[in-house]
N, C-alpha and C. Protein backbone atom coordinates (compact mmCIF):
# COMPACT_ATOMS: atom_id res chain seq x y z
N UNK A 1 -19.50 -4.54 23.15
CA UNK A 1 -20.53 -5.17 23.97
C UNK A 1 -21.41 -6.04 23.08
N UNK A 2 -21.93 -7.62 23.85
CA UNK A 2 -22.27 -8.30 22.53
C UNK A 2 -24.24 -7.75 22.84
N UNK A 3 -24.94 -8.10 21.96
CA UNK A 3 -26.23 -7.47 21.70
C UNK A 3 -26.92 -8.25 22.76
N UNK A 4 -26.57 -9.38 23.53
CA UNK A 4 -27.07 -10.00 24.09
C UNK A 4 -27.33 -9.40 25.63
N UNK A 5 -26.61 -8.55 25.89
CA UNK A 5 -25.83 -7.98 27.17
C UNK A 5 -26.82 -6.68 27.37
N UNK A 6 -27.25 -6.27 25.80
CA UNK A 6 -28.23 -5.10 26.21
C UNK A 6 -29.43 -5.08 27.30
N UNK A 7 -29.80 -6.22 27.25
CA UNK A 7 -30.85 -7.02 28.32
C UNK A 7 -30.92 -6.50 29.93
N UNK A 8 -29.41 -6.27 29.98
CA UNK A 8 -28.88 -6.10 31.15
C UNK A 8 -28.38 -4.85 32.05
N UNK A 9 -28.49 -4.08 30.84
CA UNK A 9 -28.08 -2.89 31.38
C UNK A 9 -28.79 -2.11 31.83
N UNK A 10 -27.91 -1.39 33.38
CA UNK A 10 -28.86 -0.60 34.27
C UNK A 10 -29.69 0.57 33.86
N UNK A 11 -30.71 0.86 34.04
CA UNK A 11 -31.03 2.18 34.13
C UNK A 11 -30.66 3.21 34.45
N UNK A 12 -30.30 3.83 33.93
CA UNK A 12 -29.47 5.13 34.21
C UNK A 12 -28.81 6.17 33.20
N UNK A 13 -29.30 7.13 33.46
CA UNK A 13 -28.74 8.32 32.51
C UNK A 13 -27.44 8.48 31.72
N UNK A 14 -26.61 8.07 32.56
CA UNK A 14 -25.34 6.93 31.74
C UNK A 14 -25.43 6.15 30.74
N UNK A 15 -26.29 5.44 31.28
CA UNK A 15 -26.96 4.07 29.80
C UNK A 15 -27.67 4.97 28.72
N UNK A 16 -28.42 5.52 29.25
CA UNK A 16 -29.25 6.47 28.07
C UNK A 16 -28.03 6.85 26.95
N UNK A 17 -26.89 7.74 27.95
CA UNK A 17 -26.27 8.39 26.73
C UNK A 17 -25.22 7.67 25.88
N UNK A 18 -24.90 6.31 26.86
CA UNK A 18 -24.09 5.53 25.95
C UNK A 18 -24.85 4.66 24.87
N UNK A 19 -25.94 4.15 25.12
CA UNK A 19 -26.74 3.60 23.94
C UNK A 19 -27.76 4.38 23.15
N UNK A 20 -27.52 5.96 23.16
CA UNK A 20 -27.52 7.13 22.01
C UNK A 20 -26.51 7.31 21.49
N UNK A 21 -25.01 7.03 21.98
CA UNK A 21 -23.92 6.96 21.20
C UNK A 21 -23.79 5.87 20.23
N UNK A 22 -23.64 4.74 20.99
CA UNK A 22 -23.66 3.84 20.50
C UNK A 22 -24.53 3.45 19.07
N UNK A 23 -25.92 4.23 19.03
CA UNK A 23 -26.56 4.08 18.03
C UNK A 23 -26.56 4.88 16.61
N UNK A 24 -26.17 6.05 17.54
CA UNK A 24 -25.63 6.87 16.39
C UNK A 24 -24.72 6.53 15.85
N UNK A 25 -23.99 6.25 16.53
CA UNK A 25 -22.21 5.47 15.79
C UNK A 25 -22.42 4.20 14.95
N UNK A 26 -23.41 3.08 14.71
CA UNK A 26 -23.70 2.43 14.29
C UNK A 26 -24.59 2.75 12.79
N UNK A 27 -25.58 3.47 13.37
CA UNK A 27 -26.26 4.07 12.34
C UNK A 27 -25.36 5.04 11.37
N UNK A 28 -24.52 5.77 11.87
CA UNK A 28 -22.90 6.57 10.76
C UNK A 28 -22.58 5.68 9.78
N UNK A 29 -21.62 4.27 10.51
CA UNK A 29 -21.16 3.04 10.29
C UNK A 29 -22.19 2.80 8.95
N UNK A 30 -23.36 2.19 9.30
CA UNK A 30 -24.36 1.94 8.34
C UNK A 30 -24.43 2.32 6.77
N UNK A 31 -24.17 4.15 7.29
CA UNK A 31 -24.47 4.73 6.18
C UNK A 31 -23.09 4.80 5.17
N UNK A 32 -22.25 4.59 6.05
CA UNK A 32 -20.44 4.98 5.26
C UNK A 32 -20.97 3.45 4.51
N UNK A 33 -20.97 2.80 5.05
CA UNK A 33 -21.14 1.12 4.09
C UNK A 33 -21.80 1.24 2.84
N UNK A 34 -23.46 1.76 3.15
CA UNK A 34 -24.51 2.03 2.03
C UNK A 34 -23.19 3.28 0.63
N UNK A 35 -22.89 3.75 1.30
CA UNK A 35 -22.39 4.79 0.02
C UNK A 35 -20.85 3.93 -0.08
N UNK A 36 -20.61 3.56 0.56
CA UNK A 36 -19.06 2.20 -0.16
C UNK A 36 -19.77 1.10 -0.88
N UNK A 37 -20.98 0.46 -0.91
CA UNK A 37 -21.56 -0.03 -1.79
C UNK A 37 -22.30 0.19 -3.11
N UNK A 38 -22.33 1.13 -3.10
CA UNK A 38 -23.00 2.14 -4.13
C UNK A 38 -22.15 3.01 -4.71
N UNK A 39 -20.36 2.88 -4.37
CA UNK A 39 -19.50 3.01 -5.46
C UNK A 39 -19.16 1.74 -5.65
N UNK A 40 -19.00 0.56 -4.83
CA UNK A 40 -18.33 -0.41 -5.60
C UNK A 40 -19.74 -1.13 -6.78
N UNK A 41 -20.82 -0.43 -6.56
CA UNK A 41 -21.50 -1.41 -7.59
C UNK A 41 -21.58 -0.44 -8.74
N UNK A 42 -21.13 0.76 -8.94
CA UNK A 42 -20.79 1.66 -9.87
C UNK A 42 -19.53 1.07 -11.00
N UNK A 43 -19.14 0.62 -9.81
CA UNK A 43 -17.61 0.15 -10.20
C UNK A 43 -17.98 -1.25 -11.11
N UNK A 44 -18.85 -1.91 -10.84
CA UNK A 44 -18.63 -3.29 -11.31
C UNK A 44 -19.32 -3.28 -12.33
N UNK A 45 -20.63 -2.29 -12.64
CA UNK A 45 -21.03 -2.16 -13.82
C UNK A 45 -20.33 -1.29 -14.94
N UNK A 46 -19.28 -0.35 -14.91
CA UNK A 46 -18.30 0.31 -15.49
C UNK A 46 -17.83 -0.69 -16.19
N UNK A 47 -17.22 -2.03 -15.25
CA UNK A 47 -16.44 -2.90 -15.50
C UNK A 47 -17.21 -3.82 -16.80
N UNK A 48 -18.15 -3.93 -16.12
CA UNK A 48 -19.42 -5.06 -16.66
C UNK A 48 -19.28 -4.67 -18.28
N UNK A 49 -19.78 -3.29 -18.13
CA UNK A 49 -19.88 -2.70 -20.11
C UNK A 49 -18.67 -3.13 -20.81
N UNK A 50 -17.35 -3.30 -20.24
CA UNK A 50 -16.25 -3.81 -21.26
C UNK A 50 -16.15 -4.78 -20.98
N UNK A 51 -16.84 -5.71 -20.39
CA UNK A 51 -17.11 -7.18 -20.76
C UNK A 51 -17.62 -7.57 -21.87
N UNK A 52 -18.34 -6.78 -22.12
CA UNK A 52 -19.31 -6.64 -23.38
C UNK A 52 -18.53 -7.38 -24.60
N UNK A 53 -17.20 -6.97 -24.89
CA UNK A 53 -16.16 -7.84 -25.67
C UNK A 53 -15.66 -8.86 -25.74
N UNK A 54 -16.18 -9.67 -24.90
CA UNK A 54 -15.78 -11.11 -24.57
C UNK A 54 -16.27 -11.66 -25.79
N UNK A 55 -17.11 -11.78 -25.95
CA UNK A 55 -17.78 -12.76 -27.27
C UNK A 55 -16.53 -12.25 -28.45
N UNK A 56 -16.76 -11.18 -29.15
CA UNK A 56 -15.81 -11.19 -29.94
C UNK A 56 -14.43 -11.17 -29.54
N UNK A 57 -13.99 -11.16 -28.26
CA UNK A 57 -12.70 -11.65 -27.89
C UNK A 57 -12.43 -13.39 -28.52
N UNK A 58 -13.75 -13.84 -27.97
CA UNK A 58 -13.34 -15.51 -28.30
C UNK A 58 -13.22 -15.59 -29.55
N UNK A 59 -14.24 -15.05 -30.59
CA UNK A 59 -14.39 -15.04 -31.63
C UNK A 59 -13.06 -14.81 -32.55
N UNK A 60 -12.62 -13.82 -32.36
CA UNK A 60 -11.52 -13.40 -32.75
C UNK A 60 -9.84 -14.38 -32.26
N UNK A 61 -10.08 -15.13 -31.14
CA UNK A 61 -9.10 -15.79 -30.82
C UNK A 61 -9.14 -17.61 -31.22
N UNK A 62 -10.47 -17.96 -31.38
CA UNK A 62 -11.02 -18.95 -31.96
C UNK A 62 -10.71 -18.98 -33.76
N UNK A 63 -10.74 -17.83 -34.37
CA UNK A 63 -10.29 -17.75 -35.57
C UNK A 63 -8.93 -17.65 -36.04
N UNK A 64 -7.92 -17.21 -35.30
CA UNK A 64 -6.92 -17.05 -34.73
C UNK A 64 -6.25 -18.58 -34.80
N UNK A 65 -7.07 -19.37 -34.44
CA UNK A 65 -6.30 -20.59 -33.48
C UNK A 65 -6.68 -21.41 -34.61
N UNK A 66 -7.68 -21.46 -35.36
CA UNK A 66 -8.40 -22.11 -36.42
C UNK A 66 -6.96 -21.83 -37.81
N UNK A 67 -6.95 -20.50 -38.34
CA UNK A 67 -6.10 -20.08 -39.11
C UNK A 67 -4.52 -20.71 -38.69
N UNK A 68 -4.17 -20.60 -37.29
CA UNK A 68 -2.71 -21.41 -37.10
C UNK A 68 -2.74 -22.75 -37.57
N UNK A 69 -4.10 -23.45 -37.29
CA UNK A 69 -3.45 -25.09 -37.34
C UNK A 69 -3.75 -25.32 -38.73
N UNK A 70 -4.39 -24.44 -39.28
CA UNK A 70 -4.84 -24.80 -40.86
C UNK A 70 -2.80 -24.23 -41.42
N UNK A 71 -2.34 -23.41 -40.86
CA UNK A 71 -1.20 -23.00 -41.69
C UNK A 71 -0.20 -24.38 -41.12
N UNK A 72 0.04 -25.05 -39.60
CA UNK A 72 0.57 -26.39 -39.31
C UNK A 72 0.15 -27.27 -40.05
N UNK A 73 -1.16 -27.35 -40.52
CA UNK A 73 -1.16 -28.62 -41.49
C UNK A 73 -0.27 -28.93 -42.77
N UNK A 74 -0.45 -27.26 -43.35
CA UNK A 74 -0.25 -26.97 -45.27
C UNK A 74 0.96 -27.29 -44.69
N UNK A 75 2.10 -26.50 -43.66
CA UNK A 75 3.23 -26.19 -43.96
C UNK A 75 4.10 -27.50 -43.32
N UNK A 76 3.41 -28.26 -42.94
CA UNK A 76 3.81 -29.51 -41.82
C UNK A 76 4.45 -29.22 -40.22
N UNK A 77 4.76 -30.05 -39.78
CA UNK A 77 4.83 -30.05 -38.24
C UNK A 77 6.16 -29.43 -38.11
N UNK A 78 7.11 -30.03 -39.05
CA UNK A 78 8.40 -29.60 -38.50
C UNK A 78 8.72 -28.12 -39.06
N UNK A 79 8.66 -27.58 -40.12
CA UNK A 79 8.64 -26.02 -40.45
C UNK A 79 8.00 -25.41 -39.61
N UNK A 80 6.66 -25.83 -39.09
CA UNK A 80 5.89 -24.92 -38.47
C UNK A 80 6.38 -24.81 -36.90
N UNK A 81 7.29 -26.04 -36.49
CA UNK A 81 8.34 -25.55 -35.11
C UNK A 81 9.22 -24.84 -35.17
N UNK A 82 9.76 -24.96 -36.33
CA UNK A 82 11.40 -24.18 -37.05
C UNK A 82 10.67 -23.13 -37.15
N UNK A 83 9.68 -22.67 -37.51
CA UNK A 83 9.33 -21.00 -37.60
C UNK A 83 8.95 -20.45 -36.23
N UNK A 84 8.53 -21.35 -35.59
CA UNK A 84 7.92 -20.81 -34.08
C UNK A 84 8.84 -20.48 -33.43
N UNK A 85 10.07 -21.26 -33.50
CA UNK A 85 11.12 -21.41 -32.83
C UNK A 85 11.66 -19.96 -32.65
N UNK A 86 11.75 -18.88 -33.90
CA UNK A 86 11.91 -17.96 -34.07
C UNK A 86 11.84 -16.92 -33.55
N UNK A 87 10.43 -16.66 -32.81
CA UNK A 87 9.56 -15.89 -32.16
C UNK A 87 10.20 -16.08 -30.91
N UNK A 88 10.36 -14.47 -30.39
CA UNK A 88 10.58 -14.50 -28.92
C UNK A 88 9.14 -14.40 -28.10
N UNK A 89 9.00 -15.08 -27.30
CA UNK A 89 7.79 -14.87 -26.54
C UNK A 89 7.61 -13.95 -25.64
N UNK A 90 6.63 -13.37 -25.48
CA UNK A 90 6.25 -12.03 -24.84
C UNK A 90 6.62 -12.42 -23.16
N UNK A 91 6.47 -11.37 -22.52
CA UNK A 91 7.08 -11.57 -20.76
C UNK A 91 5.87 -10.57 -20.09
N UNK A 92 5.24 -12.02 -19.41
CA UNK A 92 4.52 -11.28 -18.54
C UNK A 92 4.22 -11.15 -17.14
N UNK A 93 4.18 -10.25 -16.54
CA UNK A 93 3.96 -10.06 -14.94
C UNK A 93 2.78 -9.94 -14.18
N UNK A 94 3.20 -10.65 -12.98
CA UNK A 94 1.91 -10.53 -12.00
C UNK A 94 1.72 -9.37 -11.35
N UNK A 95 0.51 -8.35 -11.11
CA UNK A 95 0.80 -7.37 -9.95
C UNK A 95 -0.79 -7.16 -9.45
N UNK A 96 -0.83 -6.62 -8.50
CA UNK A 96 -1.97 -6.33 -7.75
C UNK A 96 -2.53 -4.32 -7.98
N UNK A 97 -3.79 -4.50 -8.48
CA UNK A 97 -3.83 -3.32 -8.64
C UNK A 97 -5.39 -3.24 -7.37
N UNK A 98 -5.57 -1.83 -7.15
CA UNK A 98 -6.41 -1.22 -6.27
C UNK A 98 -7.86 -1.06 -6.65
N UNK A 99 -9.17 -1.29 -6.74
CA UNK A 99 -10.41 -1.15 -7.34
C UNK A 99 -10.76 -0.61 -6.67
N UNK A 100 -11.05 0.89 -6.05
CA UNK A 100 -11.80 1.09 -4.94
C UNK A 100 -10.87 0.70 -3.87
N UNK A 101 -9.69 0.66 -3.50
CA UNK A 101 -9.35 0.28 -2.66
C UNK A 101 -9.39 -1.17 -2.44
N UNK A 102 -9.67 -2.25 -2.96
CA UNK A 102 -9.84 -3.81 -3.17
C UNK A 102 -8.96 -4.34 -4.10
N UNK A 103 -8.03 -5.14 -3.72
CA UNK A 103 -6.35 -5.92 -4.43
C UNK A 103 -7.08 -6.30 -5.24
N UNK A 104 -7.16 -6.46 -6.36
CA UNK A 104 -6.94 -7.47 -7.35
C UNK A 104 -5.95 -8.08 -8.29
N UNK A 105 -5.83 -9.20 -8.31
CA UNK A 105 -4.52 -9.46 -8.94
C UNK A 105 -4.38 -9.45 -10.53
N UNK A 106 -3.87 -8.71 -11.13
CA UNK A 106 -3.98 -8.75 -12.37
C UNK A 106 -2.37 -9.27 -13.32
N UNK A 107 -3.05 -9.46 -14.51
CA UNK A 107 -1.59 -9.28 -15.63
C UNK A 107 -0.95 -8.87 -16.25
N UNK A 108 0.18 -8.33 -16.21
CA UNK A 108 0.18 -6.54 -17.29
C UNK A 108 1.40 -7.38 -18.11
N UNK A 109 1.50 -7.21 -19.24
CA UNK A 109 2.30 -7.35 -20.85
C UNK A 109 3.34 -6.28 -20.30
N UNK A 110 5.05 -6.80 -20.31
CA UNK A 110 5.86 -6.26 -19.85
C UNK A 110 6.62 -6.09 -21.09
N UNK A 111 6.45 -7.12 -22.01
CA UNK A 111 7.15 -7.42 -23.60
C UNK A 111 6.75 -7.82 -24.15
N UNK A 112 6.45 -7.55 -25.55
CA UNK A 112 5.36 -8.00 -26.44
C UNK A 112 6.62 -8.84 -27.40
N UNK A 113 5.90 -9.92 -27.84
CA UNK A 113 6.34 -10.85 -28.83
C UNK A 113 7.44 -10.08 -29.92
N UNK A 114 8.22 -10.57 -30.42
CA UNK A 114 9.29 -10.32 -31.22
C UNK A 114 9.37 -11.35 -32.39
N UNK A 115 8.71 -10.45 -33.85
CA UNK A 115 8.77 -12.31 -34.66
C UNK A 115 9.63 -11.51 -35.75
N UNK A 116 10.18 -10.34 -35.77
CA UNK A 116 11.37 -9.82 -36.96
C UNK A 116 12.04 -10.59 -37.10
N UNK A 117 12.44 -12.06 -36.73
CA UNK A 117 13.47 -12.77 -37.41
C UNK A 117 12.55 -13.98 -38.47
N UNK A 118 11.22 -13.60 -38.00
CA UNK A 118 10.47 -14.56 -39.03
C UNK A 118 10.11 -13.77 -40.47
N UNK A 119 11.26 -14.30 -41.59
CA UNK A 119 10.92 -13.51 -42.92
C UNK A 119 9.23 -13.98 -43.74
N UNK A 120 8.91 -15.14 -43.23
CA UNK A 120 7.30 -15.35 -44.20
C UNK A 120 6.39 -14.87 -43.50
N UNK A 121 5.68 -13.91 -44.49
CA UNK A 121 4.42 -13.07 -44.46
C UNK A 121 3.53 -14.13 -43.36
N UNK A 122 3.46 -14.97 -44.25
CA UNK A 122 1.91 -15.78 -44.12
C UNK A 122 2.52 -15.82 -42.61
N UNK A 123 3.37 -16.57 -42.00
CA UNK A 123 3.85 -16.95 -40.67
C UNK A 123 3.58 -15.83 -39.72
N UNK A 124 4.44 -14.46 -40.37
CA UNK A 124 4.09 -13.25 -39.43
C UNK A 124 2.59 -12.95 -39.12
N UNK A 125 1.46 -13.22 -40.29
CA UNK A 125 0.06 -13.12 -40.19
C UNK A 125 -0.48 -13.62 -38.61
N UNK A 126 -0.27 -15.08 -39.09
CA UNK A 126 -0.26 -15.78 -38.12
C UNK A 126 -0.06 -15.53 -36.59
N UNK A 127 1.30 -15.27 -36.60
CA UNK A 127 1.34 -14.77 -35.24
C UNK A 127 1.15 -13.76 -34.61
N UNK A 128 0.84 -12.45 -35.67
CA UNK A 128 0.47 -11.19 -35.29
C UNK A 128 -1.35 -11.44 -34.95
N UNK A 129 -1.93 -12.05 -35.69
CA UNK A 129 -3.31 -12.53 -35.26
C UNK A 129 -3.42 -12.89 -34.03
N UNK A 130 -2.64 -14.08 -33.72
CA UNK A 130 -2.43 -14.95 -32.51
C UNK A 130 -2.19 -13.83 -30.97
N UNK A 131 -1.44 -13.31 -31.42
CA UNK A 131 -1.13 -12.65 -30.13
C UNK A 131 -1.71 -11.15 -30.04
N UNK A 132 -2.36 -10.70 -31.49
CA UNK A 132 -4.09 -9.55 -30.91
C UNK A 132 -4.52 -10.22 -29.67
N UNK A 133 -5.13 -11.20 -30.40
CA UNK A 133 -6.16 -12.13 -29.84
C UNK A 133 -5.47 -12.52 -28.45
N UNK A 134 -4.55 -12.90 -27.93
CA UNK A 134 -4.44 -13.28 -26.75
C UNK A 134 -4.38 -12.06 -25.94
N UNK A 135 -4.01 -10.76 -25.98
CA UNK A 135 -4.31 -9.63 -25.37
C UNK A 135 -5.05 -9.66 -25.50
N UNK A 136 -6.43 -9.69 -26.19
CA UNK A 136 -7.67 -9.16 -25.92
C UNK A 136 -8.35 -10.48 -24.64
N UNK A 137 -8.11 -11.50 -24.84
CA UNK A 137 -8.17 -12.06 -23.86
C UNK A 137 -7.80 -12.11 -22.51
N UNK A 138 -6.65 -11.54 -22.38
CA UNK A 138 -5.60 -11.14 -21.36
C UNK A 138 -6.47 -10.24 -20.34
N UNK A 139 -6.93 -9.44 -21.42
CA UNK A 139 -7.37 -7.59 -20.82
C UNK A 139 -8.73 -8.63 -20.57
N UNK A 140 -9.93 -9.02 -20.98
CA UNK A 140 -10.98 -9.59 -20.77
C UNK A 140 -10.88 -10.33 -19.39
N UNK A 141 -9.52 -11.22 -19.00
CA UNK A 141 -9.36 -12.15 -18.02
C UNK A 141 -9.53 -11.20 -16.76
N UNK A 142 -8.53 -10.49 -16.81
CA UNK A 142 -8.10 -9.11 -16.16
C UNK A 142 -9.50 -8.56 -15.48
N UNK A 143 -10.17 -8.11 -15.99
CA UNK A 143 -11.56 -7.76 -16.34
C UNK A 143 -12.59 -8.45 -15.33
N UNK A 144 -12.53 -9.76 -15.96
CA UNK A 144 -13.68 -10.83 -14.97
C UNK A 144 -12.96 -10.76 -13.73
N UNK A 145 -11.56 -10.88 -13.53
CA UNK A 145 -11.03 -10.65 -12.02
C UNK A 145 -11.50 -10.23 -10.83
N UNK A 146 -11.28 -8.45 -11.62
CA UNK A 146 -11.52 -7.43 -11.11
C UNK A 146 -12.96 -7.39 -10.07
N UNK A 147 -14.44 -7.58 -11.55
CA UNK A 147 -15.24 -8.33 -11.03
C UNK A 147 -15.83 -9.50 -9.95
N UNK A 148 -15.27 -10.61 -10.13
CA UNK A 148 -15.29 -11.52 -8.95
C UNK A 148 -14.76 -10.79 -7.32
N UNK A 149 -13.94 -9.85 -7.66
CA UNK A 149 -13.09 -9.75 -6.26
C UNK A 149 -14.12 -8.30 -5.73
N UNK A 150 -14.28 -7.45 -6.84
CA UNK A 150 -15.65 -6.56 -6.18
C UNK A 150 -16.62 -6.75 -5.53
N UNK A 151 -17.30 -8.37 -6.27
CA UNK A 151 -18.62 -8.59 -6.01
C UNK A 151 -18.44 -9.25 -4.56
N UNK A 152 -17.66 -9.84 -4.73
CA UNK A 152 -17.10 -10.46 -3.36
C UNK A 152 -17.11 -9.30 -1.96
N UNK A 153 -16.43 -8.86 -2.32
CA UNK A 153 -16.45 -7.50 -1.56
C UNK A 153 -18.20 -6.46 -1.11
N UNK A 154 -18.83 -6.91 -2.64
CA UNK A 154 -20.70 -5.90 -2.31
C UNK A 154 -21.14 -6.71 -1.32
N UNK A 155 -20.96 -8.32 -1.88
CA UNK A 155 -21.53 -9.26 -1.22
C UNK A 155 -21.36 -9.49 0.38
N UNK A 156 -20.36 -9.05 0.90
CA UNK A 156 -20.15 -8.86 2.32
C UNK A 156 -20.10 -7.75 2.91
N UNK A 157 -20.53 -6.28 1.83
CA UNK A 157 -20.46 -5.10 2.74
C UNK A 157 -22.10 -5.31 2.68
N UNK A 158 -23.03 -5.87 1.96
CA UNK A 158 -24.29 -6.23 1.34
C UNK A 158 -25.04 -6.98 3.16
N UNK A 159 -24.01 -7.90 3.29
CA UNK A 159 -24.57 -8.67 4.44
C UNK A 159 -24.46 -7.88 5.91
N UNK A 160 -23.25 -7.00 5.87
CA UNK A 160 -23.20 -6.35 7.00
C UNK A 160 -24.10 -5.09 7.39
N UNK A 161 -24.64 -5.09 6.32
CA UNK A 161 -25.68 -3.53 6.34
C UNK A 161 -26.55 -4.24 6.48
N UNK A 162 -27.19 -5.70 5.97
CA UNK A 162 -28.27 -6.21 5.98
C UNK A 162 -28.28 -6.36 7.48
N UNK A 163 -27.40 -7.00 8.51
CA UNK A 163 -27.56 -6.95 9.77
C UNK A 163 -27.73 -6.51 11.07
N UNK A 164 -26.62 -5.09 10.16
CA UNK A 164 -27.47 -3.72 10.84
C UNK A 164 -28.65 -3.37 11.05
N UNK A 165 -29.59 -3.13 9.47
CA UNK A 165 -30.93 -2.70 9.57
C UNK A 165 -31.80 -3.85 10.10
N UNK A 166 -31.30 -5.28 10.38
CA UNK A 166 -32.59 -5.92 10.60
C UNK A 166 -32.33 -6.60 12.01
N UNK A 167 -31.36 -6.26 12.60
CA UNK A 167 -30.46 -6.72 14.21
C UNK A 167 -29.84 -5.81 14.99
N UNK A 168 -28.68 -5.39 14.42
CA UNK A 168 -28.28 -4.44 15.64
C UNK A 168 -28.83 -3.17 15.77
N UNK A 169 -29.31 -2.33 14.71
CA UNK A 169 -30.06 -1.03 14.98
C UNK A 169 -31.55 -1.73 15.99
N UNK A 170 -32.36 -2.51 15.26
CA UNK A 170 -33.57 -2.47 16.36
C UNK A 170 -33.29 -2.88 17.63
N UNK A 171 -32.32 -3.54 17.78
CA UNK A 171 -31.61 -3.78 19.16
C UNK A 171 -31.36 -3.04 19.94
N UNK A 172 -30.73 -2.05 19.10
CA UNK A 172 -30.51 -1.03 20.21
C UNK A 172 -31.41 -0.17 20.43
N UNK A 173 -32.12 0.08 19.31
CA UNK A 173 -33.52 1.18 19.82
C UNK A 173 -34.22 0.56 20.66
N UNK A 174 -34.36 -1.09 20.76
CA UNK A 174 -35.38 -1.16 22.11
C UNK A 174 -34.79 -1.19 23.25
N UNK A 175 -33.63 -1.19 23.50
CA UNK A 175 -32.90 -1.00 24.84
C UNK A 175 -32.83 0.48 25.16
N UNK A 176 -32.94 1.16 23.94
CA UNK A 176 -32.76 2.37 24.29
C UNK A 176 -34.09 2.63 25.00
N UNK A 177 -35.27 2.21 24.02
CA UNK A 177 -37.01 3.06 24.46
C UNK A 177 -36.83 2.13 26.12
N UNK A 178 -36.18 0.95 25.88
CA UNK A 178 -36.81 0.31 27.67
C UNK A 178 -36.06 1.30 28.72
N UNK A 179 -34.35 1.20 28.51
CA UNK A 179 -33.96 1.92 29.57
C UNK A 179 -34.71 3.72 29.52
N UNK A 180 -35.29 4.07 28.60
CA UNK A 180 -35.72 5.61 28.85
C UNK A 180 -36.94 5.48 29.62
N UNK A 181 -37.83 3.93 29.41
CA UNK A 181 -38.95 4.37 30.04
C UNK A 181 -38.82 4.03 31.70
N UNK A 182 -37.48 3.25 31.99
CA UNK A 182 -36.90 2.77 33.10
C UNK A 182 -36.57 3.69 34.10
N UNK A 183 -35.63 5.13 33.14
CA UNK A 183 -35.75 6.18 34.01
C UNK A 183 -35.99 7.32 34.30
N UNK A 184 -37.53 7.23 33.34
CA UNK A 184 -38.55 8.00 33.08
C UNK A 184 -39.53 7.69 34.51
N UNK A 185 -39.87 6.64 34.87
CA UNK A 185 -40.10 6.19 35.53
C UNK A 185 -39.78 6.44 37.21
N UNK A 186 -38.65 6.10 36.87
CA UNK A 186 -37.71 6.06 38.18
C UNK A 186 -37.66 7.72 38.89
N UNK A 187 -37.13 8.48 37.98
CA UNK A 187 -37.40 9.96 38.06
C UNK A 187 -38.66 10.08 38.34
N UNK A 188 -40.27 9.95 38.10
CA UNK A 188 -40.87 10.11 38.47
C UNK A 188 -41.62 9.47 39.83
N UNK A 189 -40.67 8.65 40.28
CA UNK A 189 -40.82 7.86 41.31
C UNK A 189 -40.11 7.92 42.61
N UNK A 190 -39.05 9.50 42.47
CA UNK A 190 -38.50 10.03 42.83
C UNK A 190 -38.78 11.28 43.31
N UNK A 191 -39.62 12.09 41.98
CA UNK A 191 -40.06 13.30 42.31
C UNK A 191 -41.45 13.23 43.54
N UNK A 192 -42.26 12.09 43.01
CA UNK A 192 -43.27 11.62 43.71
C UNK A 192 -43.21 11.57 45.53
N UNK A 193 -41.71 10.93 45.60
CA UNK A 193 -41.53 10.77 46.86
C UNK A 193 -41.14 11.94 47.38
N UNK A 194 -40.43 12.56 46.34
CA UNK A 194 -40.01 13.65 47.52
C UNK A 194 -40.80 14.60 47.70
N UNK A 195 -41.88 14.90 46.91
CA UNK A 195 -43.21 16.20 46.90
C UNK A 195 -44.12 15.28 48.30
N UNK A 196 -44.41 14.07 48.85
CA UNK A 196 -44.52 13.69 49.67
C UNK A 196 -43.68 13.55 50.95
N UNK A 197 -42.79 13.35 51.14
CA UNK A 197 -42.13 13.23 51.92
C UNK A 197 -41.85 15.07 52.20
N UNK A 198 -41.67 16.13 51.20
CA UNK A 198 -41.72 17.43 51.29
C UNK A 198 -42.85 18.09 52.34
N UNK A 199 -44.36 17.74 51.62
CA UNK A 199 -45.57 17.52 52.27
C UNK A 199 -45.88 17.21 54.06
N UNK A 200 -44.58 16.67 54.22
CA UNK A 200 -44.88 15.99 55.77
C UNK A 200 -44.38 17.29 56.60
């Protein structure tokens, strides 16, 4: 029934008990939301603290990336393809994991890099640096995901509670106090007649 319609409804002991249902069932509703918001914002600050590693994620992958092109320069362009060439590249997959019950799409490392056919140290350095650093980024990306798709989620269980407490609950309590005083009224406008009409 839309809130507009409350306007309209008859007086009657019927109405009473359906818009005491109705309010209670709303007001339930309300509260299941308030405590689903108050784990998912549990959730996002859990999340939040291992964000905390981002800076030295970059840091660490920025140095990383700095140390490769300084070893492409010394060693020149074409060795430094002939060695790359080497390296099997890691395999990674898409999947959706659950936050609270909320998809998020994440990336999970199915195969990690393979550089045993690369015999120079310095090269293996290199790429064992390189690809820390891009997992830690990976897991960080992963991370902010998770985040965006939570907040997304507070942010609209956030608005629907907000509309509750400031629209449909007072809505219905004043339809409720009008129709009670309607056949508060009426009942006494009833008893009235008939202790008169008794009287005759």
């Amino acid at each position: 029934m839309a809130l507009q319609e409350l306007a309209f409804l008859p007086a009657s002991r019927g109405t009473l008990q359906y818009l005491r249902r109705k309010l209670e069932l709303v007001k339930r509703g309300k509260d299941v939301l308030q405590m689903r918001r108050d784990q998912l914002a549990k959730e996002v600050l859990a999340i939040m603290d291992e964000l905390r590693k981002r800076p030295e994620a970059e840091k660490q992958f920025i140095e990383a990336a700095r140390y490769a092109a300084i070893m492409r320069m010394a060693r020149g362009e074409h060795e430094f393809r002939s060695m790359s060439s080497l390296v099997r590249p890691p395999k990674l997959t898409h999947i959706i994991v659950s936050y609270q019950g909320i998809p998020v799409p994440q990336i999970r490392i199915t195969e990690e890099p393979d550089w045993t056919r690369l015999a120079d140290p310095d090269y293996r350095r290199v790429i064992e640096n390189l690809w820390n650093a891009v997992k830690t980024m990976i897991d960080v990306a992963n991370k902010e995901v998770a985040v965006e798709k939570i907040s997304d989620q507070l942010l609209y269980i956030n608005r629907v509670v907000n509309s509750l407490e400031k629209n449909v609950i007072p809505q219905l309590e004043s339809a409720l106090r009008r129709v009670e005083e309607k056949v508060v009224d009426e009942e006494l406008e009833d008893f009235v007649r008939v202790k008169i009409l008794g009287g005759k």
